[in-house]
C-alpha atoms as a PDB file:
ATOM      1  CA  UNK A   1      39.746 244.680  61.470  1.00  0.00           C
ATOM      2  CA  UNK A   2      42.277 247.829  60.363  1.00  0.00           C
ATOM      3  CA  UNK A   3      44.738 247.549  57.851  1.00  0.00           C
ATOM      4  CA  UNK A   4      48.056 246.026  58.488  1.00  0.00           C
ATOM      5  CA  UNK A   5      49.910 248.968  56.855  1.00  0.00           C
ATOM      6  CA  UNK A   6      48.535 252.798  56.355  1.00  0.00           C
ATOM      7  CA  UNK A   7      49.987 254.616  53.126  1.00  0.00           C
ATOM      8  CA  UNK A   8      53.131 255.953  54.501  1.00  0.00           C
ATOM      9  CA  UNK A   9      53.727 252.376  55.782  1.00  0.00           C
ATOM     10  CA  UNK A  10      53.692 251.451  51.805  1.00  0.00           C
ATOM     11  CA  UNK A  11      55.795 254.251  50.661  1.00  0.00           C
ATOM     12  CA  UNK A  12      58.371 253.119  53.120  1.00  0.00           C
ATOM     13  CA  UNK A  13      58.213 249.772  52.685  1.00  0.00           C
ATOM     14  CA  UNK A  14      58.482 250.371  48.244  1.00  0.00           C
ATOM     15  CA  UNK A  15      61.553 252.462  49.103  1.00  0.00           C
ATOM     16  CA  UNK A  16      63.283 250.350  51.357  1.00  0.00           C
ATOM     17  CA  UNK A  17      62.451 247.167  48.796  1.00  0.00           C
ATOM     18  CA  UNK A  18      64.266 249.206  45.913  1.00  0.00           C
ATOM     19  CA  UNK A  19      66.952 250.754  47.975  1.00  0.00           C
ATOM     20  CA  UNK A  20      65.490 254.662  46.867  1.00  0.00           C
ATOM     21  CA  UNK A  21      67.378 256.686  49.809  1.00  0.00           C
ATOM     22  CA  UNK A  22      64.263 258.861  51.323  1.00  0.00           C
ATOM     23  CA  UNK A  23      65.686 262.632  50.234  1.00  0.00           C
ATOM     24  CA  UNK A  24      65.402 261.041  46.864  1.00  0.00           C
ATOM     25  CA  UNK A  25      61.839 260.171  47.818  1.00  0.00           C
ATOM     26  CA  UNK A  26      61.040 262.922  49.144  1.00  0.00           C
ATOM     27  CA  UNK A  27      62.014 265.304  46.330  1.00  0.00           C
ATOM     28  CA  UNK A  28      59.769 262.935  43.773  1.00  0.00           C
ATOM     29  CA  UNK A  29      56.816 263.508  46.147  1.00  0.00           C
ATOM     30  CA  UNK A  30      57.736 267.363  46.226  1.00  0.00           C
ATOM     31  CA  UNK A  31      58.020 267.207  50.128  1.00  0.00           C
ATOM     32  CA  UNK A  32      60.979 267.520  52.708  1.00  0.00           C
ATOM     33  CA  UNK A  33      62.536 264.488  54.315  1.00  0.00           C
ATOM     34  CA  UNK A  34      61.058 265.432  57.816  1.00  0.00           C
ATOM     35  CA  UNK A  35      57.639 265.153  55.869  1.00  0.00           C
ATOM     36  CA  UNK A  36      58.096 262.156  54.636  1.00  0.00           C
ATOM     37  CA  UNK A  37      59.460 260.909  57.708  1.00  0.00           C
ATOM     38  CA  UNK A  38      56.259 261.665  59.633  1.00  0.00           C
ATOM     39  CA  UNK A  39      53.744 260.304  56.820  1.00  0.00           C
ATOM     40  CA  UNK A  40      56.071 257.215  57.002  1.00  0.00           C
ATOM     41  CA  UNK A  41      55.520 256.938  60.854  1.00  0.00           C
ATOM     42  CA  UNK A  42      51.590 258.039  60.835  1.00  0.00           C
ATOM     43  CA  UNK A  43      50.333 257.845  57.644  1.00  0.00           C
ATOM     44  CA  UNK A  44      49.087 261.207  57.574  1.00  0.00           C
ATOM     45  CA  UNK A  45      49.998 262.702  53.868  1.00  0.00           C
ATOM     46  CA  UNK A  46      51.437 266.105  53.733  1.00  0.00           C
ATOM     47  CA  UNK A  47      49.495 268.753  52.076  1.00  0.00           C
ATOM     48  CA  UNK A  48      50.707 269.518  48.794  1.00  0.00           C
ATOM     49  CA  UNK A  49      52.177 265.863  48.446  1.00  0.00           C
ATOM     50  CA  UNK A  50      52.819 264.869  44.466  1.00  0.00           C
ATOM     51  CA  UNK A  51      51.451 261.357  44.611  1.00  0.00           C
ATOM     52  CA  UNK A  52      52.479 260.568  41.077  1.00  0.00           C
ATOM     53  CA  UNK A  53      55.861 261.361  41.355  1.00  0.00           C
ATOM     54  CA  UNK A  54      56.260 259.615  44.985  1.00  0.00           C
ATOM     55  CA  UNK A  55      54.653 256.653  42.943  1.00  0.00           C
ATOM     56  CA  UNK A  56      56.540 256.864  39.928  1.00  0.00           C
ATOM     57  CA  UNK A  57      59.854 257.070  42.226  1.00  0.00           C
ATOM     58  CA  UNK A  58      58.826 254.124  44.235  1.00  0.00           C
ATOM     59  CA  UNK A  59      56.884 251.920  41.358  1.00  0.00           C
ATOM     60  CA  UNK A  60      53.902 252.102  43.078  1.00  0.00           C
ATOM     61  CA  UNK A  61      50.531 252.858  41.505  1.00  0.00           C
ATOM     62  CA  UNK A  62      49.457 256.755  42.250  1.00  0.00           C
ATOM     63  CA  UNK A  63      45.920 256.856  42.084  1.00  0.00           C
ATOM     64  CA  UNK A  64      46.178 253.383  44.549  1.00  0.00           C
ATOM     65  CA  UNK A  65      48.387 255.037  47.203  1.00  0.00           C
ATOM     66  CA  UNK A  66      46.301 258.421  46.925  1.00  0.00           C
ATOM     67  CA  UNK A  67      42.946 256.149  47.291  1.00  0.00           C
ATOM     68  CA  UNK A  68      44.689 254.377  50.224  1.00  0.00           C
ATOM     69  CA  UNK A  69      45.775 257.779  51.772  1.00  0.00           C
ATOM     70  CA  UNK A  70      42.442 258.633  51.309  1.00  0.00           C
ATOM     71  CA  UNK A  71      41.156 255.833  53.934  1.00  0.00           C
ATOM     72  CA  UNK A  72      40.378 252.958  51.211  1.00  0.00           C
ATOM     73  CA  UNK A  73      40.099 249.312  53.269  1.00  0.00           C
ATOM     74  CA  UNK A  74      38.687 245.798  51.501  1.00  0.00           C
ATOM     75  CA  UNK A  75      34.792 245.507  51.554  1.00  0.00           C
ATOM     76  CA  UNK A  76      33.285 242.670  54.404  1.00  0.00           C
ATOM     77  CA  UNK A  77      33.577 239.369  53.633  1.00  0.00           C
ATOM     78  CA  UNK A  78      30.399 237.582  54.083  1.00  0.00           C
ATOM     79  CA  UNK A  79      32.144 233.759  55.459  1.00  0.00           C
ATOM     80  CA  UNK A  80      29.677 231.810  55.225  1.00  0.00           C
ATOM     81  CA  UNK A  81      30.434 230.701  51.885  1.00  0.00           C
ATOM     82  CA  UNK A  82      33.340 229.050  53.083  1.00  0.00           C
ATOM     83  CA  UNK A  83      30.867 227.611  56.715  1.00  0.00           C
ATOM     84  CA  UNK A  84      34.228 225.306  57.472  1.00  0.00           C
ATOM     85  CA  UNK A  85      36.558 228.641  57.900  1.00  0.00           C
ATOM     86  CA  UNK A  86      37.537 230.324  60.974  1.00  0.00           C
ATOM     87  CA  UNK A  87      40.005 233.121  61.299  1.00  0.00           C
ATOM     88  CA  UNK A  88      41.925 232.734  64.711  1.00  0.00           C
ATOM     89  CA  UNK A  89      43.579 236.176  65.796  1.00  0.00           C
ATOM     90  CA  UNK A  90      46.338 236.433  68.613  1.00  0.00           C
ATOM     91  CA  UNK A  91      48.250 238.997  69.765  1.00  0.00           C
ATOM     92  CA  UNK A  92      51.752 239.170  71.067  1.00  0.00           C
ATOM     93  CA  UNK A  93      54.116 241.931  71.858  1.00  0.00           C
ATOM     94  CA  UNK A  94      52.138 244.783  70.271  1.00  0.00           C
ATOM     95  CA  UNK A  95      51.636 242.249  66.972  1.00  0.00           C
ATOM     96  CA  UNK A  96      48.094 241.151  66.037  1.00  0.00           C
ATOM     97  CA  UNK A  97      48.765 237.752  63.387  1.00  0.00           C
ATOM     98  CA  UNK A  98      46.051 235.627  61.910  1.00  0.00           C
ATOM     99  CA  UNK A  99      46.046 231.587  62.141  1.00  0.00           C
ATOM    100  CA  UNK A 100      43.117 229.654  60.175  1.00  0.00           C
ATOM    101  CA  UNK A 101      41.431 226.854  60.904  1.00  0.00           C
ATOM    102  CA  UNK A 102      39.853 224.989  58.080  1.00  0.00           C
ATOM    103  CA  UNK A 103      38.072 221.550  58.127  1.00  0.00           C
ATOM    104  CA  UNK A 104      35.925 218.858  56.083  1.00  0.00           C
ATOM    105  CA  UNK A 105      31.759 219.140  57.057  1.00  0.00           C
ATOM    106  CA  UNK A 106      31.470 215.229  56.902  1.00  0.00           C
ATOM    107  CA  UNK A 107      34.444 214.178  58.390  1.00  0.00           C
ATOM    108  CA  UNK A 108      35.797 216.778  60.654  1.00  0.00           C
ATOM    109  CA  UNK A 109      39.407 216.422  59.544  1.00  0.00           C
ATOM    110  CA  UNK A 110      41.059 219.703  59.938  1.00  0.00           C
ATOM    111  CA  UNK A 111      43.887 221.287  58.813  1.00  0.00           C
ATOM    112  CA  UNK A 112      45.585 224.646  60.899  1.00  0.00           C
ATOM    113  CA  UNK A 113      47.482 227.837  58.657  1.00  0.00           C
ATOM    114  CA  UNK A 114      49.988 229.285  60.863  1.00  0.00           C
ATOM    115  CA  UNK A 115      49.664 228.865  64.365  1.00  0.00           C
ATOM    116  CA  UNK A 116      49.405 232.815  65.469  1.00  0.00           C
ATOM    117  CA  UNK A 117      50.617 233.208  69.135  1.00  0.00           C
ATOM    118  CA  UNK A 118      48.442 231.693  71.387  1.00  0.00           C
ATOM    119  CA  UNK A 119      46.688 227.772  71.152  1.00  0.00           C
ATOM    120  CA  UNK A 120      44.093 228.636  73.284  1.00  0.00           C
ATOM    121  CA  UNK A 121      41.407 229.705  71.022  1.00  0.00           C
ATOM    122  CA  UNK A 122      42.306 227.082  68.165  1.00  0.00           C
ATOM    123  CA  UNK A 123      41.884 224.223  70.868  1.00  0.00           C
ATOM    124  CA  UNK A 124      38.247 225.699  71.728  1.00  0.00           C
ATOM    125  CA  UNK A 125      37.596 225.613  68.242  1.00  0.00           C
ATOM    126  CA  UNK A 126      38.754 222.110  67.928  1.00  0.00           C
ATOM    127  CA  UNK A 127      36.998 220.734  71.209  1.00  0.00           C
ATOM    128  CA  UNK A 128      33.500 222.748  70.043  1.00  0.00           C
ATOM    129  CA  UNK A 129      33.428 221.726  66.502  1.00  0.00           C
ATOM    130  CA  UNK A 130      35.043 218.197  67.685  1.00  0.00           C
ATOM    131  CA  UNK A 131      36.842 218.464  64.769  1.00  0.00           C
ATOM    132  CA  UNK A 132      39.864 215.450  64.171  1.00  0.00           C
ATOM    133  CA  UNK A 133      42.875 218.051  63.211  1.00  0.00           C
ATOM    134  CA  UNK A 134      45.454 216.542  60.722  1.00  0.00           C
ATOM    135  CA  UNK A 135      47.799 219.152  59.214  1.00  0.00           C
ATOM    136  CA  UNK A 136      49.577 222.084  59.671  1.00  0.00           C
ATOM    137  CA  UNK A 137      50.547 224.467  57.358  1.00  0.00           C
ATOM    138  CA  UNK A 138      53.151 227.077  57.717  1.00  0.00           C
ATOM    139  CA  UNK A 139      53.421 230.096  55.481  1.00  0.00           C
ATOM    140  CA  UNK A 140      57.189 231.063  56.746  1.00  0.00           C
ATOM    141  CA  UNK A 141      58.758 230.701  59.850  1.00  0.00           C
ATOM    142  CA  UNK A 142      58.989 233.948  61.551  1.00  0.00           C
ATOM    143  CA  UNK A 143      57.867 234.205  64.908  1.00  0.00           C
ATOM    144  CA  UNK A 144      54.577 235.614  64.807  1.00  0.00           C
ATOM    145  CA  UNK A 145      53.042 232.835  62.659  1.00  0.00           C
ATOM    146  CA  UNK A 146      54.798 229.651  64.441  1.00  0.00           C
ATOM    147  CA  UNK A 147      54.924 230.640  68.180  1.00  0.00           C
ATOM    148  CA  UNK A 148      51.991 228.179  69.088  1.00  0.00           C
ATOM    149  CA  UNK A 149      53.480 225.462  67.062  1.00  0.00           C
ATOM    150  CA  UNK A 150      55.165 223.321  69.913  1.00  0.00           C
ATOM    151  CA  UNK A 151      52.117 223.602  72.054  1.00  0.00           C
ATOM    152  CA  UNK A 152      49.947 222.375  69.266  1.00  0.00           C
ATOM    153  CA  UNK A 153      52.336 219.087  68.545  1.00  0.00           C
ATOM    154  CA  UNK A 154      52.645 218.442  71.990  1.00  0.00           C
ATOM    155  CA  UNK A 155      48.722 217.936  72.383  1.00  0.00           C
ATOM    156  CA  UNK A 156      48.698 216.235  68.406  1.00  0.00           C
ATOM    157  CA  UNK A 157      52.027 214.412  68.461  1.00  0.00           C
ATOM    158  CA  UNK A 158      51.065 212.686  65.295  1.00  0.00           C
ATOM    159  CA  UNK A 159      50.026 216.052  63.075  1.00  0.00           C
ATOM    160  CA  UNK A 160      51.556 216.642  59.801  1.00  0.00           C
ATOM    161  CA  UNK A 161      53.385 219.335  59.350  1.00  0.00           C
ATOM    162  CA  UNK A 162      53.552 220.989  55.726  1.00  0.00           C
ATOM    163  CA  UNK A 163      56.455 224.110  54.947  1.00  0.00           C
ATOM    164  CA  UNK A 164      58.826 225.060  53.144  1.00  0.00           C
ATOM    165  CA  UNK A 165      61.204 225.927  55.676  1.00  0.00           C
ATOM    166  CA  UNK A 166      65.276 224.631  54.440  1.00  0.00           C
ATOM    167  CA  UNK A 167      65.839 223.209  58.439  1.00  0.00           C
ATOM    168  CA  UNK A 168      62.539 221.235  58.307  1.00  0.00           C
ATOM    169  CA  UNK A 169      63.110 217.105  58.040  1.00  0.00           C
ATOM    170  CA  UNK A 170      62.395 216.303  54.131  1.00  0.00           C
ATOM    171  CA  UNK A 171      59.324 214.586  54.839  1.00  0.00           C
ATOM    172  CA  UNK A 172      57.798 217.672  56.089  1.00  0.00           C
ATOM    173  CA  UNK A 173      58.704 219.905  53.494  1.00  0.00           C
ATOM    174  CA  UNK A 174      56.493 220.840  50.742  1.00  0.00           C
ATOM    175  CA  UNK A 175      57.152 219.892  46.910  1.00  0.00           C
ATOM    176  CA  UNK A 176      55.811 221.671  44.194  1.00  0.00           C
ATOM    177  CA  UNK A 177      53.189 218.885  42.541  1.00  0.00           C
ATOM    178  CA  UNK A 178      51.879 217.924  46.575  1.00  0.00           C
ATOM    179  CA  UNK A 179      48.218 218.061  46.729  1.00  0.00           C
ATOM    180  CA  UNK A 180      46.523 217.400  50.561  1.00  0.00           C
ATOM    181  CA  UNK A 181      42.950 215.838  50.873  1.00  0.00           C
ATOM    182  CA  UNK A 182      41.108 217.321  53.180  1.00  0.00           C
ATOM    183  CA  UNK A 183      38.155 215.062  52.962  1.00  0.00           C
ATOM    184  CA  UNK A 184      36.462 216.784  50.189  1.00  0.00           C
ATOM    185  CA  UNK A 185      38.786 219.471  50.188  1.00  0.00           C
ATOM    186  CA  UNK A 186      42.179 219.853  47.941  1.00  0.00           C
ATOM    187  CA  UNK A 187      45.421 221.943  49.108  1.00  0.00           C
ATOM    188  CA  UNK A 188      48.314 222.630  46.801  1.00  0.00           C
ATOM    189  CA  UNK A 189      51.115 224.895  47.172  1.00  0.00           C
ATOM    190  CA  UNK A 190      52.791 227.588  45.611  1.00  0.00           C
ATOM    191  CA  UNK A 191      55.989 229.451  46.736  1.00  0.00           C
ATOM    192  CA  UNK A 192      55.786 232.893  47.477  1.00  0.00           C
ATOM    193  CA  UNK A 193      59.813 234.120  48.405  1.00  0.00           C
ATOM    194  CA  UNK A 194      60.403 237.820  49.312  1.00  0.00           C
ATOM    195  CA  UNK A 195      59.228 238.566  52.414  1.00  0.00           C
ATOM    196  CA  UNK A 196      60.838 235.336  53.640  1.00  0.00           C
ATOM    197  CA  UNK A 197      63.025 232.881  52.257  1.00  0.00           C
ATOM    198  CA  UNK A 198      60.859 229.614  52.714  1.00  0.00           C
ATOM    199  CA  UNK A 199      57.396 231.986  52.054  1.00  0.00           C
ATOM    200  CA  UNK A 200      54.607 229.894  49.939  1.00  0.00           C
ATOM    201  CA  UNK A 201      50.980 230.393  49.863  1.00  0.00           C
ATOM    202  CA  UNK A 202      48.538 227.500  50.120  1.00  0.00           C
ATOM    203  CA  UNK A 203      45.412 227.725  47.974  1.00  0.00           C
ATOM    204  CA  UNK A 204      42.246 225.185  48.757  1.00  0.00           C
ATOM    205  CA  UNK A 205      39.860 224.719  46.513  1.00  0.00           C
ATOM    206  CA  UNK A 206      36.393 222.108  45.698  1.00  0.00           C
ATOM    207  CA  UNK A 207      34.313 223.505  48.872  1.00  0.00           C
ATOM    208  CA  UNK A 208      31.012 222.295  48.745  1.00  0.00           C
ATOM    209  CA  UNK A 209      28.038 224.284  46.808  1.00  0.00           C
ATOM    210  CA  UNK A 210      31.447 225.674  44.678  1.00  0.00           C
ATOM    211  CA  UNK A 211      32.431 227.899  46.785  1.00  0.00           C
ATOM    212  CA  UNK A 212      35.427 230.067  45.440  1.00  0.00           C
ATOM    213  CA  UNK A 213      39.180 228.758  46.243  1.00  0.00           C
ATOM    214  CA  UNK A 214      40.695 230.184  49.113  1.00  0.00           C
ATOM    215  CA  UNK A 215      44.519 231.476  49.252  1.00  0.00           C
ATOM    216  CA  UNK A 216      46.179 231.756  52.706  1.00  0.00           C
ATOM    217  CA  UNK A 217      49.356 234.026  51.899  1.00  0.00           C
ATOM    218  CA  UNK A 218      51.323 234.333  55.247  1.00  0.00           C
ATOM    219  CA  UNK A 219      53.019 237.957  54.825  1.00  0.00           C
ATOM    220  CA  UNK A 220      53.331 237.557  51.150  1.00  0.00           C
ATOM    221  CA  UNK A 221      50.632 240.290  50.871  1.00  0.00           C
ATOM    222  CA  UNK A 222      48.312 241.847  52.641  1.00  0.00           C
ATOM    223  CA  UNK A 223      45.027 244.002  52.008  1.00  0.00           C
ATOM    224  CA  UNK A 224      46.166 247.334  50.567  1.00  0.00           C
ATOM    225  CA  UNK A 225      50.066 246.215  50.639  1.00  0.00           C
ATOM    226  CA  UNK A 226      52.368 243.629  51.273  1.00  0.00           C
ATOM    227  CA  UNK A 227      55.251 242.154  53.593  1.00  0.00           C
ATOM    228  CA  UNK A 228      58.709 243.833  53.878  1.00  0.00           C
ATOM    229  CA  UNK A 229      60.715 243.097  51.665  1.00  0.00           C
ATOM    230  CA  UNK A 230      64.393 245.211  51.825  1.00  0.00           C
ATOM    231  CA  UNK A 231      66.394 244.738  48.556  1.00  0.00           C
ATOM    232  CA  UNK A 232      63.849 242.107  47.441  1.00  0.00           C
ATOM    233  CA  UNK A 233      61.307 243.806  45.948  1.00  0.00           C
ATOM    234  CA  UNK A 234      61.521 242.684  42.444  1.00  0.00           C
ATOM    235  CA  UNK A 235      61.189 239.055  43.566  1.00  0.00           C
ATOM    236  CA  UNK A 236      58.301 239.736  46.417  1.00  0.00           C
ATOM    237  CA  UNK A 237      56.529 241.584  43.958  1.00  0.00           C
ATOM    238  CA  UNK A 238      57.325 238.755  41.027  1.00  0.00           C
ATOM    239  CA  UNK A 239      55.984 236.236  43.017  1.00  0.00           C
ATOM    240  CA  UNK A 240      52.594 238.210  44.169  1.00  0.00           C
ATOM    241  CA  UNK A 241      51.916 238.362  40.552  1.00  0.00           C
ATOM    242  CA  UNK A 242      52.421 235.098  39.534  1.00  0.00           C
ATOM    243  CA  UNK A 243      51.769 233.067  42.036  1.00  0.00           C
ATOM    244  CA  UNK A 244      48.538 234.847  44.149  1.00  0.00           C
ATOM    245  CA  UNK A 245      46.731 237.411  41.743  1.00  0.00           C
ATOM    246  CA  UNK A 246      46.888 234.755  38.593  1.00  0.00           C
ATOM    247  CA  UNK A 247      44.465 233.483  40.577  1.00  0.00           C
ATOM    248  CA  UNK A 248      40.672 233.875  39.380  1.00  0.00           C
ATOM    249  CA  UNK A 249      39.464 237.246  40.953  1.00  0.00           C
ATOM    250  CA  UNK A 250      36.613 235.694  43.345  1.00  0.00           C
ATOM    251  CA  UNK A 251      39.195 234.009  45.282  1.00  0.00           C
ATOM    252  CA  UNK A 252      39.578 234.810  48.857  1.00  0.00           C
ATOM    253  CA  UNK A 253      43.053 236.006  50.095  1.00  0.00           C
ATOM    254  CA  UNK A 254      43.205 235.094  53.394  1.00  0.00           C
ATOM    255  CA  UNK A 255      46.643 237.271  55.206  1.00  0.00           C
ATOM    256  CA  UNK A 256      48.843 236.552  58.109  1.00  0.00           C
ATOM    257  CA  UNK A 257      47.487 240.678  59.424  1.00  0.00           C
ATOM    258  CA  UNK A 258      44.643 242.511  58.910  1.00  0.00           C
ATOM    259  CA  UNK A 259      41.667 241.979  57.000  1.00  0.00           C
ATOM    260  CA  UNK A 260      40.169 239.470  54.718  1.00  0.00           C
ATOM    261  CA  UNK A 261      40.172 240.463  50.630  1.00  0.00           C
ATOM    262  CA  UNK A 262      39.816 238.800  47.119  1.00  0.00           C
ATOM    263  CA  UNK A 263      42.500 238.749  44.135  1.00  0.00           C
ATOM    264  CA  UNK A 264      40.108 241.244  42.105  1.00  0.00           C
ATOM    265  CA  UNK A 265      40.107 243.712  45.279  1.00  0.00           C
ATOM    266  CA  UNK A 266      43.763 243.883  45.498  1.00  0.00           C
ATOM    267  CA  UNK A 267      44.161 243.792  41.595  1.00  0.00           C
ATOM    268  CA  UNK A 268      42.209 247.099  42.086  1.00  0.00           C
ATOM    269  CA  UNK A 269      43.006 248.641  44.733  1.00  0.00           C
ATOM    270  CA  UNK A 270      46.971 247.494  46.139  1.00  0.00           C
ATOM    271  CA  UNK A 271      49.764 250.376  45.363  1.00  0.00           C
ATOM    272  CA  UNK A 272      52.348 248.098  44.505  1.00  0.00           C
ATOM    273  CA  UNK A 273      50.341 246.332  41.932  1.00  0.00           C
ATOM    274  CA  UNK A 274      50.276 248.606  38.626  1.00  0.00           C
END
């Protein structure tokens, strides 16, 4: 699976989070605004480019957005520690999202994150693995990561549905202290605003054999960057932090696009972390 966002995607999305008009970033990065322009639109760095000053500009890591340039992406990830996982990709107009389906081995209670934009495969999973799903979790509200969600209560009238969203009916909305059984398996919450309003992550922890947690993020942040965030970048950013990479480094951040990574990969290797 490709990265959500190429390097020029990041430099565009830092500037626009901290308001830097793009002649200014341009002149940090020693290149012309028509440069920057294109590496913002392809990713393809300009020769000559001065990544620390760009970085500096932009408070993004240099070395990170160079490595990135460079054609850096997350390692594999091997899922059968986590055997009860599935990553459910739909697309819709020109948007790839990721859904996950996550259940208990012994009693088959499942539990959907996001709904991505298309049922179909999720109900396949369901039928195969004749799994008994419970809960749904939403991440935030945009589009992309809810457009299934009416087909999905229609066939599961009784589901529970878990977000953060200010609209939702109380009893639906998440508090801070909830925890969810999952037969053997615990969910909590923990808000994640910036990209959107009503974002929170939902981490699940004591798989069997001790697996390490797993973190679904929505758009929070993604491998190599994060969600938009325009004139919230110090909160989005805050929140990443805190909330996600406090996390113990072996735990799997699962994103709403792109590829699969842990909290020690993206301590490592993620511009905007520095």
């Amino acid at each position: 699976m490709t990265l959500e966002d190429h390097a020029g995607d990041v430099v565009r999305k830092a500037r626009l989070m901290i308001d830097v008009p793009a002649a200014d970033s341009a002149a940090a990065g020693g290149i012309t605004p028509d440069q920057l322009a294109r590496f913002e639109g392809d990713g393809i760095a300009p020769a000559g480019i001065d990544w620390d000053g760009i970085a500096r500009r932009l408070e993004l890591s240099g070395p990170k957005l160079r490595q990135l340039a460079a054609g850096w992406s997350p390692a594999a990830v091997d899922l059968s520690a986590w055997r009860e996982l599935r990553v459910v990709t739909t697309s819709g107009d020109g948007i790839s999202v990721n859904a996950y389906l996550l259940w208990d081995e012994v009693t088959r209670e499942a539990a959907l994150f996001d709904t991505g934009f298309d049922a179909a495969p999720i109900f396949a999973l369901i039928d195969g693995e004749q799994l008994n799903l419970q809960h749904i979790f939403i991440t935030h509200t945009h589009f992309d990561h809810v457009a299934a969600l009416e087909v999905i209560r229609e066939r599961f009238p009784k589901i529970r549905l878990h977000t953060n969203a200010k609209s939702a009916p109380p009893q639906h909305r998440n508090r801070a202290n909830d925890f969810v059984h999952l037969g053997s398996l615990r969910i909590t919450n923990r808000d994640t605003p910036g990209h959107a309003e009503e974002g929170v992550a939902y981490i699940i922890g004591t798989f069997p054999e001790d697996s390490p947690n797993v973190v679904v993020v929505g758009d929070a942040m993604f491998a190599g960057s994060m969600g938009g965030a325009p004139g919230q970048g110090a909160l989005a950013r805050s929140k990443i932090c805190e909330q996600i990479l406090s996390l113990p480094g072996v735990t799997l951040i699962c994103p709403g696009h792109g590829p699969l990574t842990t909290v020690a990969e993206q301590k490592a290797n993620n511009p905007f972390v520095i």
